[in-house]
Structure formats: C-alpha cells, structure tokens
Protein backbone atom coordinates (compact mmCIF):
# COMPACT_ATOMS: atom_id res chain seq x y z
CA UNK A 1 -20.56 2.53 -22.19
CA UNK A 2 -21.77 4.47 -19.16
CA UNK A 3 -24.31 7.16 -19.01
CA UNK A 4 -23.65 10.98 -18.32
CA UNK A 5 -25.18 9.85 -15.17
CA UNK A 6 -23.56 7.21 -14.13
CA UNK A 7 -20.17 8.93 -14.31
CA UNK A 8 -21.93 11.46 -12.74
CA UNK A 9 -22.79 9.26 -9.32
CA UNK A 10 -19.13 7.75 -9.62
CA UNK A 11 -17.49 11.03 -9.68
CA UNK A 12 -19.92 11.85 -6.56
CA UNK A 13 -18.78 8.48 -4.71
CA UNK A 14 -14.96 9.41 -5.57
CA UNK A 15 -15.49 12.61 -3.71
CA UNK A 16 -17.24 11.19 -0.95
CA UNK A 17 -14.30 8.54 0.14
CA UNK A 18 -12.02 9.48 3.07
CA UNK A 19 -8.56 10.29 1.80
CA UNK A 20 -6.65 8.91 5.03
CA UNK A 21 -9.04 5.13 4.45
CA UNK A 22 -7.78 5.30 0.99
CA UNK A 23 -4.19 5.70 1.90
CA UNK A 24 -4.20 3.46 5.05
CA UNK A 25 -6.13 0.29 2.03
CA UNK A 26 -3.51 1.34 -0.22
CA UNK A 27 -0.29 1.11 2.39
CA UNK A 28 -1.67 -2.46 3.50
CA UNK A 29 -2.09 -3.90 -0.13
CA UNK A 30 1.34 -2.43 -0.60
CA UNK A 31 2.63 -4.64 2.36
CA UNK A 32 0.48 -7.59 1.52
CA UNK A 33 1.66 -7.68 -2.54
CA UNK A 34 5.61 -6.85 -0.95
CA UNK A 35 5.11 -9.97 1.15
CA UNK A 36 3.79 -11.93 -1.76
CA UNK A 37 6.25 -11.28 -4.01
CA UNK A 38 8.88 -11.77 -1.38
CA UNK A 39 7.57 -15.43 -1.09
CA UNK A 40 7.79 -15.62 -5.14
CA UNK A 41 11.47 -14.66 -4.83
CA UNK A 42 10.04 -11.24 -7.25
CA UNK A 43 12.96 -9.22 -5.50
CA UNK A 44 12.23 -6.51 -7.57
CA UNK A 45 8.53 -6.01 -7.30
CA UNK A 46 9.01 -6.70 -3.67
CA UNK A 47 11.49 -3.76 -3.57
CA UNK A 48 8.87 -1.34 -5.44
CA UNK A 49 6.13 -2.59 -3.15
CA UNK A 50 8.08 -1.52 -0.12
CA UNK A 51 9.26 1.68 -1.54
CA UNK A 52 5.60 2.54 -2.15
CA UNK A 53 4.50 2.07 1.11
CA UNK A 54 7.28 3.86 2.75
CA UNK A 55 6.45 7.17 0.71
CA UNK A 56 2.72 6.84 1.64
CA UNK A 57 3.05 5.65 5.31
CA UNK A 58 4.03 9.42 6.54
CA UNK A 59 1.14 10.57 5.32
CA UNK A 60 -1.35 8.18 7.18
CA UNK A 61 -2.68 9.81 10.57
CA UNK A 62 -0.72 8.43 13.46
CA UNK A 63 -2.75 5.96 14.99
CA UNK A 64 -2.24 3.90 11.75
CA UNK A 65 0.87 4.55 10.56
CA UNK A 66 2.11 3.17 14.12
CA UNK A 67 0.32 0.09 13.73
CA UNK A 68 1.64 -0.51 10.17
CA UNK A 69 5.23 0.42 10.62
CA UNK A 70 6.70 -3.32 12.62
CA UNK A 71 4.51 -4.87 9.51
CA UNK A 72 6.86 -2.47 7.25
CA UNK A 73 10.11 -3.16 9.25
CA UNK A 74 9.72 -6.54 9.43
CA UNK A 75 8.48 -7.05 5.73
CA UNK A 76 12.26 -4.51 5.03
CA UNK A 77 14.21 -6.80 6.93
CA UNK A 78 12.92 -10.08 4.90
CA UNK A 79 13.82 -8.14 2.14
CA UNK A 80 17.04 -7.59 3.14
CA UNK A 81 18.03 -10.86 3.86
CA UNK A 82 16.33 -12.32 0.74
CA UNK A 83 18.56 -9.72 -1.27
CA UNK A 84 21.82 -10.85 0.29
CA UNK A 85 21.63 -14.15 -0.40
C-alpha cells in the first residue's frame, strides 16, 4: 500500500500535467483503439471509440484538433461502410 507520501507526490504530478497533452493522448488512443476494433469487426466498441473522440476533439486547442480531424473522418467513414455491410 502506498505511503501518505507517495500519494502525496502523485497527487503533485497529477496537478502538474497539461490538461490540453492529456486530452490531445487521450483523443489519439481513442482513434487508435476505434481503428483496432474496426479491424476486429468490434462495431460497437469502434462506435464508442469514435463517439469519445468526437466529444473531446472540440476541446483540444486548434493546432491539434486540425491535425486529428481527417484521422477522425476517415476512421467515421470506415465505420460507416463496415456498418452497412
């Protein structure tokens, strides 16, 4: 079990990570586990994937979001067409 310190110096770290590097990490695993699944024929999971990223991708800073948003569109469109048939 950890200390009173250690939790301590976690808590600390926590604090100290940029919000925006968290959220631009967590909207690329998003993409990369959508794709995966995708390939796995997990329709579902690829649909929740997707859907997460979509609801955090507005709230990346611009520079980001526009680099991540073909990767989103095309990774939507795969979907689609997986879906249909």
């Amino acid at each position: 079990m950890p200390s009173a310190d250690d939790l301590q110096a976690f808590a600390e770290q926590i604090g100290a990570l940029p919000v925006d590097g968290l959220l631009l990490s967590t909207v690329s695993t998003f993409l990369t586990v959508g794709q995966a699944k995708l390939d796995r024929r997990e329709l579902a999971e690829a649909r929740k994937a997707i859907e997460a990223a979509l609801a955090l991708l507005p709230q990346l800073p611009e520079e980001p979001r526009r680099a991540l948003e073909p990767g989103l569109a095309q990774l939507q469109v795969a979907y689609a067409t997986a879906a249909s048939g």
